[in-house]
C-alpha atoms as a PDB file:
ATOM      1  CA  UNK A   1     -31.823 -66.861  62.449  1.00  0.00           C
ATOM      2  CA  UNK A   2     -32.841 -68.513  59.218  1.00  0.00           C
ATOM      3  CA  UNK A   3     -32.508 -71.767  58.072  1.00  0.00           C
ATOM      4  CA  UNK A   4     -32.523 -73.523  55.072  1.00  0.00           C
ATOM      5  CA  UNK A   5     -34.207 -76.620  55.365  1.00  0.00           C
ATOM      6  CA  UNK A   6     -37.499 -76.775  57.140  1.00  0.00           C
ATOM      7  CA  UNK A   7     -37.218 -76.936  60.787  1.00  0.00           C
ATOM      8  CA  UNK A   8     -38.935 -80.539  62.378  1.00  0.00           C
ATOM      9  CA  UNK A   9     -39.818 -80.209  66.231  1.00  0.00           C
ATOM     10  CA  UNK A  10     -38.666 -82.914  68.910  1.00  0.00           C
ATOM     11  CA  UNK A  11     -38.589 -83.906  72.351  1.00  0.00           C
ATOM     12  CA  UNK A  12     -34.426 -84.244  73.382  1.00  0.00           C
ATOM     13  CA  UNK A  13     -34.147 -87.219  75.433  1.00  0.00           C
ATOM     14  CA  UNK A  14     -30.182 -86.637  76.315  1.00  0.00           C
ATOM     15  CA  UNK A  15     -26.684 -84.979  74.723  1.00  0.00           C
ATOM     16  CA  UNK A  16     -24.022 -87.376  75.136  1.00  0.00           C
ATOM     17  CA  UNK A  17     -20.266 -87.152  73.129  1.00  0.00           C
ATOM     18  CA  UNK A  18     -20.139 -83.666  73.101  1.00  0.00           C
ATOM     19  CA  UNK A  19     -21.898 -83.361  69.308  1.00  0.00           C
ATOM     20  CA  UNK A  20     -24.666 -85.932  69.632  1.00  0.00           C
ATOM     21  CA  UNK A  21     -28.320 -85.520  70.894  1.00  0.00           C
ATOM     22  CA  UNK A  22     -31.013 -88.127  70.778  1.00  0.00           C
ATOM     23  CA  UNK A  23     -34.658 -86.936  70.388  1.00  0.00           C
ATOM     24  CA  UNK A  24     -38.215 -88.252  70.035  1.00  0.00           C
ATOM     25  CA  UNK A  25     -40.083 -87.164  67.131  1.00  0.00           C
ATOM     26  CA  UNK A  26     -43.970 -86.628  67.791  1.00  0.00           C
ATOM     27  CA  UNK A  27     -44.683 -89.911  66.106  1.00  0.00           C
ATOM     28  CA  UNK A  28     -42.736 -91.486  69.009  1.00  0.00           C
ATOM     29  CA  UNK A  29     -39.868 -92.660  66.982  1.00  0.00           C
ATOM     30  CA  UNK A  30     -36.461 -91.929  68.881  1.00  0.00           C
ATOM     31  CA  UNK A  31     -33.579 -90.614  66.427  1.00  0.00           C
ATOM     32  CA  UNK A  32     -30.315 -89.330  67.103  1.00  0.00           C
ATOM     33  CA  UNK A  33     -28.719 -86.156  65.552  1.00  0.00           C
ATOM     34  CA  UNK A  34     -25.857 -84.249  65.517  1.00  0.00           C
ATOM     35  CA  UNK A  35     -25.659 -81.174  67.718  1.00  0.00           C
ATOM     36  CA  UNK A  36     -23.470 -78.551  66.144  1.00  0.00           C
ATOM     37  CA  UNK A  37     -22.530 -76.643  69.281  1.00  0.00           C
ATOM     38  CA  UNK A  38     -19.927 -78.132  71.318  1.00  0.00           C
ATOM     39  CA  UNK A  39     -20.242 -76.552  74.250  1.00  0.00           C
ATOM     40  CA  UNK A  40     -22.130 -77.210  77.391  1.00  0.00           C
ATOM     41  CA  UNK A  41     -25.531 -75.943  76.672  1.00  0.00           C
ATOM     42  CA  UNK A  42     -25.776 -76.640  79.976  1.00  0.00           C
ATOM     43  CA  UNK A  43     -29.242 -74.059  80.329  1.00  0.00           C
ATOM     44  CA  UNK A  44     -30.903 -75.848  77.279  1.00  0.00           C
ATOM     45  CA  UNK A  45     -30.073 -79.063  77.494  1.00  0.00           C
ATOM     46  CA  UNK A  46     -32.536 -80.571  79.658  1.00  0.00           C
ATOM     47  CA  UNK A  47     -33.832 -84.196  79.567  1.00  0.00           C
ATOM     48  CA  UNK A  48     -38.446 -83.185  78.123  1.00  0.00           C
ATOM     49  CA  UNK A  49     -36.787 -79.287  75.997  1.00  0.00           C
ATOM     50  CA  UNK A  50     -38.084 -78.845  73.082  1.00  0.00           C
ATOM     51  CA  UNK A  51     -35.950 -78.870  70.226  1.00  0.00           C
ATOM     52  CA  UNK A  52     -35.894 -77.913  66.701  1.00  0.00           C
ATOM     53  CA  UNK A  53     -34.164 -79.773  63.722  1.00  0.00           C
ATOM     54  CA  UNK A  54     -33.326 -80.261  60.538  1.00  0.00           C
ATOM     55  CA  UNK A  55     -32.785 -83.370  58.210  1.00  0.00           C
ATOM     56  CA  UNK A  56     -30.113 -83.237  55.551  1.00  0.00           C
ATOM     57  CA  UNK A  57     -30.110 -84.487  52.072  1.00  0.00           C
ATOM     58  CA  UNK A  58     -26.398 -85.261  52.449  1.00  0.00           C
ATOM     59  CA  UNK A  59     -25.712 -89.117  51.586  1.00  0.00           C
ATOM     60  CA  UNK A  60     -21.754 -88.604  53.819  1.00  0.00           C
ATOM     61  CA  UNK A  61     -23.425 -87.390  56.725  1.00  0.00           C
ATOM     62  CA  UNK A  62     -24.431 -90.279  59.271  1.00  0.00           C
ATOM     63  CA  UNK A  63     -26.665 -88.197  61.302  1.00  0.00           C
ATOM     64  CA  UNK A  64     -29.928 -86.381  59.958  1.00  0.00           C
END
């Protein structure tokens, strides 16, 4: 799969409101992001997965 933007790595914490997913960065700072699959994830979404993001540029968008 590629991406665009370079990918940042994180710790997910919990998916909540079927498109939202808070993580904590390496640092230790705790952000919240928006998930673009809907569905259950239900294999991958595990409190301590690693995940992999990406921060937009985009001043609409709410959510890195």
């Amino acid at each position: 799969m590629d991406f665009d933007a370079p990918l940042k790595q994180g710790t997910l914490i919990r998916r909540y409101k079927r498109f939202l997913a808070d993580i904590e960065l390496p640092e230790g700072e705790e952000i919240t992001v928006h998930c673009p699959n809907s569905g259950s994830m239900r294999g991958c979404s595990t409190p301590g997965s690693p995940v992999c993001f990406s921060r937009s540029d985009n001043p609409g968008r709410k959510y890195p």
